[in-house]
C-alpha atoms as a PDB file:
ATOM      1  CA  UNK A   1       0.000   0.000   0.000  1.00  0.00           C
ATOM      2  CA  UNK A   2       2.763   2.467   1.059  1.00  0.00           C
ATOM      3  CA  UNK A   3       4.717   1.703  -2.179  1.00  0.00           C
ATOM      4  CA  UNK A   4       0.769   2.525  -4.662  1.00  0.00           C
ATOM      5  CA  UNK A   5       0.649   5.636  -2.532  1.00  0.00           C
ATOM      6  CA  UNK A   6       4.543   6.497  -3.382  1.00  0.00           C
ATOM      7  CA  UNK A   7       4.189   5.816  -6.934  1.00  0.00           C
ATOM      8  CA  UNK A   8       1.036   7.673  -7.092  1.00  0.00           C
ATOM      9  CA  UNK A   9       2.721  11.308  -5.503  1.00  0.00           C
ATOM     10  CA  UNK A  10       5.622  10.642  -7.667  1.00  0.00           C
ATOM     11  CA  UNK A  11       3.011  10.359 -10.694  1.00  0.00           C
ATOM     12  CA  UNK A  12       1.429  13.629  -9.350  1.00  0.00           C
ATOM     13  CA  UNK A  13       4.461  15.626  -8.579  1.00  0.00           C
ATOM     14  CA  UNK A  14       5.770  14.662 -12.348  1.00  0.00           C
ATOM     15  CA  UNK A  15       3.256  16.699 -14.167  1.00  0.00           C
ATOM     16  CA  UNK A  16       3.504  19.636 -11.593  1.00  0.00           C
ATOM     17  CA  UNK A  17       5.618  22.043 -13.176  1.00  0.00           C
ATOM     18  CA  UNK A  18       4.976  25.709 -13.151  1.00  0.00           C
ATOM     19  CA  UNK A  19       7.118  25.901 -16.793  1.00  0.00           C
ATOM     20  CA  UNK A  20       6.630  22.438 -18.066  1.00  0.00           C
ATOM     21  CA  UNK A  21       5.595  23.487 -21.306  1.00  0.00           C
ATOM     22  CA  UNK A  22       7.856  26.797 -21.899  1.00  0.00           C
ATOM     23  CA  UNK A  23      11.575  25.765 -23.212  1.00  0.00           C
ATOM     24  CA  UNK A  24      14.256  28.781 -22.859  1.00  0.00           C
ATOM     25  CA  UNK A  25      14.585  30.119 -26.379  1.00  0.00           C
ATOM     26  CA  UNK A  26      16.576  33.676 -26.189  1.00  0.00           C
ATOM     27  CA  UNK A  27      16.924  37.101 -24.336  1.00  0.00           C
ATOM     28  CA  UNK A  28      16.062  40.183 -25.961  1.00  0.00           C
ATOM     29  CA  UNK A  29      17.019  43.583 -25.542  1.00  0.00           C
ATOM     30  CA  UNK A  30      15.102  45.989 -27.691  1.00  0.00           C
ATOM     31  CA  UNK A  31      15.824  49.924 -27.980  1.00  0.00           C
ATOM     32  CA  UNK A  32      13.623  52.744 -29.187  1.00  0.00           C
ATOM     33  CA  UNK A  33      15.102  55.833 -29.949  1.00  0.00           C
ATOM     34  CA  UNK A  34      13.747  59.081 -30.211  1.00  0.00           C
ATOM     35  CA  UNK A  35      12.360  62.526 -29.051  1.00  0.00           C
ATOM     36  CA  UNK A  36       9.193  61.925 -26.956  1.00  0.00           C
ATOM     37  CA  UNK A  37       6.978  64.647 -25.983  1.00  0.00           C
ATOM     38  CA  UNK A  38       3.908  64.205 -23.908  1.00  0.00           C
ATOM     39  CA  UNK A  39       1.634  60.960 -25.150  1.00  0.00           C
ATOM     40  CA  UNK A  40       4.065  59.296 -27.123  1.00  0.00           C
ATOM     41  CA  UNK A  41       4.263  55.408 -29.040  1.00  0.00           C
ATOM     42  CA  UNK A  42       7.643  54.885 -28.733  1.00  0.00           C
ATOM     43  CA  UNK A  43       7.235  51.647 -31.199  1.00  0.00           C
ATOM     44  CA  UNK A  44       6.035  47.854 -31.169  1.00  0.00           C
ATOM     45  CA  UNK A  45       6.772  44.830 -29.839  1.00  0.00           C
ATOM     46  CA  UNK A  46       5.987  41.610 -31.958  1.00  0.00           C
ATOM     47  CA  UNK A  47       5.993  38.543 -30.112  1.00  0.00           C
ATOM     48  CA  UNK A  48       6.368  35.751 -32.787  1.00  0.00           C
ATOM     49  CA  UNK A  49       3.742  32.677 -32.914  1.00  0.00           C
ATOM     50  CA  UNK A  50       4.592  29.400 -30.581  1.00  0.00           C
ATOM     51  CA  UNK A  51       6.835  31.866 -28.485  1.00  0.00           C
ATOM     52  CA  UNK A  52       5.856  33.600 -24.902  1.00  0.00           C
ATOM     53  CA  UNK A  53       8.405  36.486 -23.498  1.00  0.00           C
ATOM     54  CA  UNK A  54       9.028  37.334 -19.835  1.00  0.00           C
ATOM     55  CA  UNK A  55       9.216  41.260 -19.861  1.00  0.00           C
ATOM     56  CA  UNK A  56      11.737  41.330 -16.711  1.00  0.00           C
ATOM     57  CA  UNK A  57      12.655  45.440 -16.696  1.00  0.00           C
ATOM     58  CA  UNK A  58      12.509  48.018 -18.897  1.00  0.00           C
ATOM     59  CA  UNK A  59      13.443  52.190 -18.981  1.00  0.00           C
ATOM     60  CA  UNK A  60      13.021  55.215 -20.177  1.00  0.00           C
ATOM     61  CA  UNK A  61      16.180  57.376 -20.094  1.00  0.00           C
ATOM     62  CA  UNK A  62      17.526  60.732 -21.597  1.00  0.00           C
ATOM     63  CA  UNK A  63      19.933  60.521 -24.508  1.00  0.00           C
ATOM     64  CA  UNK A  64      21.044  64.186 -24.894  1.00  0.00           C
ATOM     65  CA  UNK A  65      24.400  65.526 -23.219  1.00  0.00           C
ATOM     66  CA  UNK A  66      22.798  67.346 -20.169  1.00  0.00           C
ATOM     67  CA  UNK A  67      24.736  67.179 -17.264  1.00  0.00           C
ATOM     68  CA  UNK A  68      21.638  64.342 -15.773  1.00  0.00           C
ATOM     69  CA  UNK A  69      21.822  62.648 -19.189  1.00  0.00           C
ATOM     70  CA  UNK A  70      20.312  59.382 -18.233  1.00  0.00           C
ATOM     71  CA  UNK A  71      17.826  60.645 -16.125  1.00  0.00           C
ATOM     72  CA  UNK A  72      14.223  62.388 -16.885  1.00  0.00           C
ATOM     73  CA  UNK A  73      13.979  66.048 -15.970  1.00  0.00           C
ATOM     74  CA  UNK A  74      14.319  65.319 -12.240  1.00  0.00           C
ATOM     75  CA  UNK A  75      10.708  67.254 -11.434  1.00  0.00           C
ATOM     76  CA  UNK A  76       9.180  65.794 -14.552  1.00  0.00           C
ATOM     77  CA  UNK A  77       6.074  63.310 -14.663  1.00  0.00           C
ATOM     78  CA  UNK A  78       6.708  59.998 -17.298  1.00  0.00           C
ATOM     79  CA  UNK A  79       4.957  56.997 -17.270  1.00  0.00           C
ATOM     80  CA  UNK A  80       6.375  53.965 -19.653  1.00  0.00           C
ATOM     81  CA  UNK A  81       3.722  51.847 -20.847  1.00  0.00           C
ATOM     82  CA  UNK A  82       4.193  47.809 -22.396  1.00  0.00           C
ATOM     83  CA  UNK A  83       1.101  46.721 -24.138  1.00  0.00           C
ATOM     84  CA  UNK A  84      -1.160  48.478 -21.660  1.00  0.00           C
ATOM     85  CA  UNK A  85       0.738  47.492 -18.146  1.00  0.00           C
ATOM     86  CA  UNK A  86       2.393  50.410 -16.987  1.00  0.00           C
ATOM     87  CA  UNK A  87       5.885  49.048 -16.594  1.00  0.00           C
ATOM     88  CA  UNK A  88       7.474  52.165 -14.747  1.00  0.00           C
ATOM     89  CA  UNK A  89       5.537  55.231 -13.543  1.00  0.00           C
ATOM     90  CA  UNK A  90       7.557  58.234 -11.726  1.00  0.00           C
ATOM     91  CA  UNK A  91       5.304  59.258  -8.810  1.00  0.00           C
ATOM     92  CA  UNK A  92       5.774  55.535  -7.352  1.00  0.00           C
ATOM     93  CA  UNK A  93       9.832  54.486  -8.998  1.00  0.00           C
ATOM     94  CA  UNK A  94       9.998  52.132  -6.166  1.00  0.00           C
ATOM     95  CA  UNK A  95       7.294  49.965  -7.662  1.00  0.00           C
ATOM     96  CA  UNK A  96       8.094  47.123  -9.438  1.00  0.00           C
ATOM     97  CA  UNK A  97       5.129  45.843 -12.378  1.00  0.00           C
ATOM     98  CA  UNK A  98       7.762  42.951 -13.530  1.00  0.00           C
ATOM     99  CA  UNK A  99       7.322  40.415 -15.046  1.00  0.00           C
ATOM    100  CA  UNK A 100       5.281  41.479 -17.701  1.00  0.00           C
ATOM    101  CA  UNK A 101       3.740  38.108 -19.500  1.00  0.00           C
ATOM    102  CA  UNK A 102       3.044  38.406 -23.465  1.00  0.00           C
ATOM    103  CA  UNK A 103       2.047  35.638 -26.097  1.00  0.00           C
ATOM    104  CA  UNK A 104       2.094  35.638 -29.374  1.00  0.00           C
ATOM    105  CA  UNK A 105       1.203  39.462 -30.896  1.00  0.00           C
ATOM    106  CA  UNK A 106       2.415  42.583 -31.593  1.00  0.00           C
ATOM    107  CA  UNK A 107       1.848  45.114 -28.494  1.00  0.00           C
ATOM    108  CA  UNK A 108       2.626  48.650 -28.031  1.00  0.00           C
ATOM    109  CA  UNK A 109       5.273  50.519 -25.996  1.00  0.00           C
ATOM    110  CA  UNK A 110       4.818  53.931 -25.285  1.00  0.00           C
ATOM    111  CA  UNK A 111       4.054  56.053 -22.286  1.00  0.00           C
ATOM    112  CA  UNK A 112       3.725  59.951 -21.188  1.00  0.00           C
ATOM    113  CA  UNK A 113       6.967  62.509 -20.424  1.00  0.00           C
ATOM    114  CA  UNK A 114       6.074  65.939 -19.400  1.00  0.00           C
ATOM    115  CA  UNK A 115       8.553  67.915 -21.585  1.00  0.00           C
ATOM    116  CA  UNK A 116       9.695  67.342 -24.805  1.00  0.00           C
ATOM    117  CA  UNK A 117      13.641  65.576 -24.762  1.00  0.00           C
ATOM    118  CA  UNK A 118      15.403  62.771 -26.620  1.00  0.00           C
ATOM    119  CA  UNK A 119      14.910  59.624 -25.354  1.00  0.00           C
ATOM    120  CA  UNK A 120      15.576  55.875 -24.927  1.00  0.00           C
ATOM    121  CA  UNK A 121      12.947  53.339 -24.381  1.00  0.00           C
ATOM    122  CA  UNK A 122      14.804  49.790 -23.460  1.00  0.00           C
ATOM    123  CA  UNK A 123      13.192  47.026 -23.518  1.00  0.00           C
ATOM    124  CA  UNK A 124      14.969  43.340 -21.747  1.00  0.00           C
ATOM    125  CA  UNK A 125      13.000  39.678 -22.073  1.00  0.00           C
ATOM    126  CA  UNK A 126      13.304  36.360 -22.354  1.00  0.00           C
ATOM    127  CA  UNK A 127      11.922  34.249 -24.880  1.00  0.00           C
ATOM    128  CA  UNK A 128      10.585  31.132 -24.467  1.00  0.00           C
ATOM    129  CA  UNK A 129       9.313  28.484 -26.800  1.00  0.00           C
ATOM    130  CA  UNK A 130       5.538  26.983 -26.180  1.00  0.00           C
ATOM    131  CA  UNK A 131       6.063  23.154 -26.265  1.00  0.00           C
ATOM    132  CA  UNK A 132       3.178  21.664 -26.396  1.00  0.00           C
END
């Protein structure tokens, strides 16, 4: 009896597995460039078919040569948007929104900056493969 009861958890615990269909594929770091003012669509993301990615950080950083190059206009408001989740938001910088879960589709990025300055939207994932 102990030895059906074994057998049985060991069935169980086999198809437990919170990835057991997703196989590690690739990481990918996408860039947008550009001068973003106010509401602004910073590009797309396509997310190929039989393929999931794991959105684990992105940000939105200056890419002029002010003296705080790298950082938004300290007193500014920005948001950064990935296909609707708002991935970074600057009243609340502490707060974390990854991972960001996308299947198969293309998806916007984009977002809000308060003043008008050139601008780098990166993007870093990791692919994975839907096994069925």
């Amino acid at each position: 009896m102990k030895r059906l009861i074994i057998i049985a958890i060991c069935l169980v615990s086999l198809n437990l597995s919170a990835q057991g269909n997703l196989q590690f594929n690739q990481v990918i770091n996408q860039v947008f460039n550009g001068t973003y003012n106010t509401y602004f669509e910073a590009g797309t993301i396509t997310v190929p078919a039989g393929k999931v990615w794991k959105i684990e950080a992105a940000s939105l950083t200056r890419t002029d040569s002010s003296p705080v190059s790298g950082v938004i206009n300290a007193g500014s408001f920005h948001s950064l948007t990935i296909a609707g989740h708002v991935a970074y938001y600057s009243s609340a910088p502490e707060s974390s929104n990854f991972p960001i879960w996308l299947s198969e589709g293309t998806y916007p990025v984009g977002g809000y900056v308060s003043s008008s300055i050139p601008s780098r939207v990166s993007i870093s994932a990791i692919e994975f493969n839907v096994v069925p």
